[in-house]
Protein backbone atom coordinates (compact mmCIF):
# COMPACT_ATOMS: atom_id res chain seq x y z
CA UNK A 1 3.70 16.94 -26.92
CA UNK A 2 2.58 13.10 -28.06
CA UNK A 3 0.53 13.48 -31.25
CA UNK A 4 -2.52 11.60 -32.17
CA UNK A 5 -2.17 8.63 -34.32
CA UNK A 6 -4.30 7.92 -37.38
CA UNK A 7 -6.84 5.26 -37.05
CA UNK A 8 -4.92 3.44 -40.15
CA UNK A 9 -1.75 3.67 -38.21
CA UNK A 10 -3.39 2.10 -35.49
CA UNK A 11 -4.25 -0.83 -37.31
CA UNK A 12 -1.07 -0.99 -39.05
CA UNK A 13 0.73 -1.04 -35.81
CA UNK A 14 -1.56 -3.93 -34.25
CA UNK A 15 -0.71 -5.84 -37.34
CA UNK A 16 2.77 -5.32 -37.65
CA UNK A 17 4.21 -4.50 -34.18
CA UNK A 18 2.06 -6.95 -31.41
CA UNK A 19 1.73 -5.11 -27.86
CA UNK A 20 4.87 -6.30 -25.68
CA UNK A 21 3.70 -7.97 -22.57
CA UNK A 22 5.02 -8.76 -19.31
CA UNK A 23 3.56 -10.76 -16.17
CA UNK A 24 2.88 -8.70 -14.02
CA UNK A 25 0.53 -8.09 -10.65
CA UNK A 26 -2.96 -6.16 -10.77
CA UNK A 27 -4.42 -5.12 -7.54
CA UNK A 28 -7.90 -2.88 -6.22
CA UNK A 29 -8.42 -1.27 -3.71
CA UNK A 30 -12.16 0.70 -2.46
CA UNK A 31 -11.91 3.74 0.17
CA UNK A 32 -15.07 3.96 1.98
CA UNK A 33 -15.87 6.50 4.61
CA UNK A 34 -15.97 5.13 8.28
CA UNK A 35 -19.49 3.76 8.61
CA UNK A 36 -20.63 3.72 4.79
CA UNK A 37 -21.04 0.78 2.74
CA UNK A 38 -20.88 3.00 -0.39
CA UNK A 39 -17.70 3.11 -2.27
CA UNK A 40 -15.81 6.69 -2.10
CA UNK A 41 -13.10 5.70 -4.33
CA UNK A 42 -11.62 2.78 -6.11
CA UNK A 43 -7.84 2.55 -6.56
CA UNK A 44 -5.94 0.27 -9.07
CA UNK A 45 -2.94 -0.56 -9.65
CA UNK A 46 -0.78 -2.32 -12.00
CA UNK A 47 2.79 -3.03 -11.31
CA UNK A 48 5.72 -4.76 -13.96
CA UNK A 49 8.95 -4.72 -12.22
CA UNK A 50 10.01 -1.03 -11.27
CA UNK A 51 7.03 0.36 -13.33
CA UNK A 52 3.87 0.99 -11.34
CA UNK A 53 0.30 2.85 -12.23
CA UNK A 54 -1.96 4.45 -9.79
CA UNK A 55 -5.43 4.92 -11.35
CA UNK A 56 -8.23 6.25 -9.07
CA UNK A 57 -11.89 6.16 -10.01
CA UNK A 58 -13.95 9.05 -7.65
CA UNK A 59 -17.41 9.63 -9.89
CA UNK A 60 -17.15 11.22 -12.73
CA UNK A 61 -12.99 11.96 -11.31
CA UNK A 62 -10.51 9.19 -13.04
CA UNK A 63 -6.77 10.37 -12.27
CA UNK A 64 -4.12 8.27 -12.78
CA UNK A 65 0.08 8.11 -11.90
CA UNK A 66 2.73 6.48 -13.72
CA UNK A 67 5.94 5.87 -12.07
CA UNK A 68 8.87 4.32 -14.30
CA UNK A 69 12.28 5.34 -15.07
CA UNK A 70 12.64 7.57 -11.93
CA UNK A 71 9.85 10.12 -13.66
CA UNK A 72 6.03 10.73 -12.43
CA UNK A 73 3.51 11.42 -14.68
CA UNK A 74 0.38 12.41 -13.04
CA UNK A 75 -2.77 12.23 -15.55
CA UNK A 76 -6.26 13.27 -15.75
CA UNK A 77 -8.36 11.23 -17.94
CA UNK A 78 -11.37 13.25 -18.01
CA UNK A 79 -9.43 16.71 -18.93
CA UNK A 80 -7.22 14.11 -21.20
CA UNK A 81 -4.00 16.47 -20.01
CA UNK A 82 -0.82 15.25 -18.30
CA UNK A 83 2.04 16.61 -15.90
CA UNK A 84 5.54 15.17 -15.56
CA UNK A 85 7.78 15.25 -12.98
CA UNK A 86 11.72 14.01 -12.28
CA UNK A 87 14.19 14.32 -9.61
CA UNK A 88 15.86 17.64 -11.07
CA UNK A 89 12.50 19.09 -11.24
CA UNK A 90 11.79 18.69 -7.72
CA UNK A 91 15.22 19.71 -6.16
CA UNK A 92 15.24 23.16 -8.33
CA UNK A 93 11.45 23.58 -6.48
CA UNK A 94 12.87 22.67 -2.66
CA UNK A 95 15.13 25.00 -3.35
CA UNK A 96 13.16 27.86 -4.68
CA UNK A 97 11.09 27.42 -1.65
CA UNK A 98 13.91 27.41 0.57
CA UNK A 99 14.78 30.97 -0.89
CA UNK A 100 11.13 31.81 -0.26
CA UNK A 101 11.19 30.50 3.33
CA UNK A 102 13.83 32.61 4.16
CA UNK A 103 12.58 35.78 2.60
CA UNK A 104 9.42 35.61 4.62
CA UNK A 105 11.40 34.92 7.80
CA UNK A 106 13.41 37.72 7.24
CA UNK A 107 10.26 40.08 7.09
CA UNK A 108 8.85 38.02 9.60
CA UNK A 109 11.13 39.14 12.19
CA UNK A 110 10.12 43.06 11.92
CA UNK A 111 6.93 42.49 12.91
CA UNK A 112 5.56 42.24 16.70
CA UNK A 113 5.51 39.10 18.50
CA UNK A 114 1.93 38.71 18.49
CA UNK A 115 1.03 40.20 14.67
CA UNK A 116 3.73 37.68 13.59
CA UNK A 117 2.44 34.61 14.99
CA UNK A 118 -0.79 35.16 13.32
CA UNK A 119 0.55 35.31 9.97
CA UNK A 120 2.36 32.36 10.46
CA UNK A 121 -0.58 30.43 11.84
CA UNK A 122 -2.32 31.66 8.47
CA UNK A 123 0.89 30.99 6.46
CA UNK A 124 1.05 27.35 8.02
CA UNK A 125 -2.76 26.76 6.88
CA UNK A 126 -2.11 28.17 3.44
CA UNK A 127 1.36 26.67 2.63
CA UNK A 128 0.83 23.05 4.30
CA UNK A 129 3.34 21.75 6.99
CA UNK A 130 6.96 22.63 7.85
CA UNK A 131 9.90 20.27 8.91
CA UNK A 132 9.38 21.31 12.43
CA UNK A 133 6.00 19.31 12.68
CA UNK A 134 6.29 15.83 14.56
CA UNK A 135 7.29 13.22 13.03
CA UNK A 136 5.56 10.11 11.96
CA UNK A 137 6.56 6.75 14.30
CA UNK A 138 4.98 3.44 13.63
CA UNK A 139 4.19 1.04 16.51
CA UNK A 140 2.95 -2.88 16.05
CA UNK A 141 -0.07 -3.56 17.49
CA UNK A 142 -2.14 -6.79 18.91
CA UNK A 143 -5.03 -5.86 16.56
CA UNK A 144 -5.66 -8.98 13.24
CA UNK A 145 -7.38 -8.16 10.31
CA UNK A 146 -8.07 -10.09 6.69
CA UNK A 147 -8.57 -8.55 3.33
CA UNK A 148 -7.82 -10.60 -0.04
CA UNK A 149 -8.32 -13.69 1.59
CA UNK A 150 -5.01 -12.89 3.47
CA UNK A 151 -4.76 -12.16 7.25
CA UNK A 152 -3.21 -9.08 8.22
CA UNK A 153 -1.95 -7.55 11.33
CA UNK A 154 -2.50 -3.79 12.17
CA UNK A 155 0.25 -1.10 12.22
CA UNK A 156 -0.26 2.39 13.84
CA UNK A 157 1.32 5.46 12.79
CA UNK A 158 1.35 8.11 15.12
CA UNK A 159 2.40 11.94 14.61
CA UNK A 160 3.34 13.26 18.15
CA UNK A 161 0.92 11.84 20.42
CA UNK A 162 -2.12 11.52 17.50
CA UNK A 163 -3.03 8.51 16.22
CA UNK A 164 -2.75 9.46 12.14
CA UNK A 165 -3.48 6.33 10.10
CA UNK A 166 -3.11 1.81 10.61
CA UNK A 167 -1.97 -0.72 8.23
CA UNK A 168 -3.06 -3.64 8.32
CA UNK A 169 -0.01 -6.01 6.83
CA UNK A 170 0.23 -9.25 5.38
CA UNK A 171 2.77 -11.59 4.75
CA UNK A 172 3.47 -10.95 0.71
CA UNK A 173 4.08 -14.57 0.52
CA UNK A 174 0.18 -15.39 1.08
CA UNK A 175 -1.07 -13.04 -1.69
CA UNK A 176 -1.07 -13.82 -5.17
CA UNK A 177 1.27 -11.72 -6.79
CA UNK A 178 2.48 -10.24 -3.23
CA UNK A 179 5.96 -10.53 -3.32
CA UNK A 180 6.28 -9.01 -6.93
CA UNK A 181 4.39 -6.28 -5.86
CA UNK A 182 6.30 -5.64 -2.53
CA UNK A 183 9.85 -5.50 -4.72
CA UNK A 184 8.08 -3.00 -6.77
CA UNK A 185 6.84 -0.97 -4.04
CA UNK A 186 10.61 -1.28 -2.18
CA UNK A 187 12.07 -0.18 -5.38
CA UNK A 188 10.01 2.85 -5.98
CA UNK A 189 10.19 3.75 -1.86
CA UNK A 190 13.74 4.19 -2.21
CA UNK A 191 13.23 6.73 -5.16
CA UNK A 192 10.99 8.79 -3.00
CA UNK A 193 12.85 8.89 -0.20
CA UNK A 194 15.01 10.85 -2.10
CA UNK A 195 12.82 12.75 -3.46
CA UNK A 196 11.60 13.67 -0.12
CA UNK A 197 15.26 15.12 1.19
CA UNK A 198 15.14 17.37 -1.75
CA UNK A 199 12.19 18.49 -0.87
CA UNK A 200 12.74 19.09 2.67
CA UNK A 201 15.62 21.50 2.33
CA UNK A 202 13.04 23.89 1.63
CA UNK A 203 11.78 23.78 5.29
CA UNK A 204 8.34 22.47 4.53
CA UNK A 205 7.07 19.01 4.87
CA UNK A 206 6.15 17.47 1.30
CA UNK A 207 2.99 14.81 1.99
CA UNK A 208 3.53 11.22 3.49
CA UNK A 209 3.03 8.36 1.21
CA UNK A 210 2.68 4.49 1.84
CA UNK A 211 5.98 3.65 0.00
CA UNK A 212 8.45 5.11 3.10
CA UNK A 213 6.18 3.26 5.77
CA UNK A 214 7.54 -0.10 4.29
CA UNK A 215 11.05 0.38 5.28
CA UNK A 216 9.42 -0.30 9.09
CA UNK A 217 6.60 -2.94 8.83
CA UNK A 218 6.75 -6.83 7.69
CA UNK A 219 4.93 -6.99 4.73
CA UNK A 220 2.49 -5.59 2.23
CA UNK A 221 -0.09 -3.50 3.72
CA UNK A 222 -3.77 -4.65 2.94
CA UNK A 223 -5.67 -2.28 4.68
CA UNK A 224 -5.07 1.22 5.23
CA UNK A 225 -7.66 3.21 7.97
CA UNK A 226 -7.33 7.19 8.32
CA UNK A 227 -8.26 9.19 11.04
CA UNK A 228 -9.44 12.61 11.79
CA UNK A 229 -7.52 15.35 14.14
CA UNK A 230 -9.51 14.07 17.31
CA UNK A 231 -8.35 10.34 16.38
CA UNK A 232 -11.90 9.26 14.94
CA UNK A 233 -11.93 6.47 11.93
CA UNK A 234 -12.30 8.41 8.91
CA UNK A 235 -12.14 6.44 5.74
CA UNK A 236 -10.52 3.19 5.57
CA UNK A 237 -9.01 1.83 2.20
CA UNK A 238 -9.52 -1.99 1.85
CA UNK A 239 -7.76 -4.39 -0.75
CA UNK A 240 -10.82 -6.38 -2.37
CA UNK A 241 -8.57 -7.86 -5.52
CA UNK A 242 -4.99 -8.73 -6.25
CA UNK A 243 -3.82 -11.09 -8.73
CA UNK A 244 -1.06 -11.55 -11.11
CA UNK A 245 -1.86 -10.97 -14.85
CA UNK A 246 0.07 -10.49 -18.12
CA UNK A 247 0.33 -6.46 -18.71
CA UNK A 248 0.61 -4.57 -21.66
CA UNK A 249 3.69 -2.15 -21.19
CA UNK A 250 1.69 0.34 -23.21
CA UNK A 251 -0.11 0.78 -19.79
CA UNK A 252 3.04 2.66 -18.62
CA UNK A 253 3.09 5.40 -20.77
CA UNK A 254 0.83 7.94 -21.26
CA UNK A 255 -2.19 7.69 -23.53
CA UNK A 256 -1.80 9.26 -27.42
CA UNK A 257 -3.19 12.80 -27.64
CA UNK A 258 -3.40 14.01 -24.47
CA UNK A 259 -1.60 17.63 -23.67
CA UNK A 260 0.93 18.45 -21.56
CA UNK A 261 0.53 20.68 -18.70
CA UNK A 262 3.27 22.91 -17.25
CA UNK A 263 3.80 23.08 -13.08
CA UNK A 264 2.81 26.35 -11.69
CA UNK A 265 5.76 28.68 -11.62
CA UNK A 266 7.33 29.57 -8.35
CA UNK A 267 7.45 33.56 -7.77
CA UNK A 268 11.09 34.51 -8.75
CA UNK A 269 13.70 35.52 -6.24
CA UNK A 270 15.03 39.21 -5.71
């Protein structure tokens, strides 16, 4: 666990050893629910070559993700507590729930057809999805947007035959900072993409994320709209800000003092 440092070390360290700094590219984004003008969320990020943080501001909420050195740490400011996360951690968990998976299959099948597929209606809405779930396509579409003083044009992602979210992508080249930020974003897709085969040798679908929808569009995506189960706007995410700036590369590690906090452990196997 990091330990606190003493305000005199502090001020030694200022002194002795400056802050390194890098250029980098800063960007915000606000999430507002479809008709509201009030900001839901705000979303920054801060990106130095394959090192990127996530910080998102919801009220009195501020959680924030640090992804360097193939590692996650996920953080919550106002708890001041931190989890980390690597490849090997996430394999050993896929497979644990691949044991589990089978277990409950295997007691699955002694039940009667219709007594089973109610527990695995209720298992599905407890546990999340499972690999068997359509998959997500993306499809270009005629529809132009702007955000950052960039124009955009809108990809749709469908799951089966629902519309599930649009990007709205622009050409990195017109953004300031853009095509620093799309090599970071590249970099870091590749990382979860494995991350995501690990996972899905368990059987269950971990969540989507924006970094394996770049391998299909044209650029950095701008604008990101969600939409509900009956294909309704829900909450669209809109880039207001994004710049390059000089960043401290003590904004990629997590802050003195705050505790460590273990994953959940699985149930163990028989």
């Amino acid at each position: 666990m990091k330990q606190p440092t003493t305000i005199a070390g502090a001020m030694l360290t200022c002194l002795c050893l400056p802050a390194v700094l890098h250029a980098g590219v800063y960007m915000e984004m606000i999430e507002r629910d479809a008709g509201q003008s009030a900001a839901r969320q705000t979303v920054r990020f801060w990106a130095d070559g394959p090192s990127l943080l996530v910080e998102q501001t919801d009220g009195a909420r501020r959680h924030a993700q640090i992804l360097r050195d193939q590692q996650i740490y996920i953080i919550d400011h106002v708890k001041k507590t931190y989890m980390h996360l690597d490849r090997k951690q996430l394999e050993a968990m896929g497979d644990r729930l691949g044991e589990m998976r089978k277990q409950m299959e295997a007691q699955l099948a002694k039940l009667p057809p219709e007594q089973r597929q109610m527990v695995e209606q209720m298992m599905r809405g407890k546990m999340g999805a499972t690999v068997d779930q359509p998959k997500l396509r993306i499809e270009a579409s005629d529809h132009r947007g702007s955000a950052a003083g960039a124009d955009c044009r809108f990809w749709n992602i469908w799951r089966g035959e629902r519309l599930d979210s649009a990007l709205c992508v622009a050409s990195p080249a017109k953004l300031d900072g853009g095509v620093e930020l799309m090599q970071t974003m590249k970099t870091l897709a590749a990382y979860f993409a494995g991350m995501r085969k690990a996972m899905e040798r368990s059987g269950f679908m971990p969540p989507d994320n924006g970094f394996e929808q770049l391998e299909n569009i044209d650029g950095l995506p701008v604008i990101n709209q969600r939409y509900d189960a009956l294909g309704k706007l829900q909450s669209e995410i809109r880039t207001e800000t994004i710049r390059r700036e000089t960043i401290a590369t003590s904004r990629f590690t997590v802050p003195d003092g705050y505790k460590e906090e273990r994953l959940p452990a699985l149930p163990a196997g028989k």
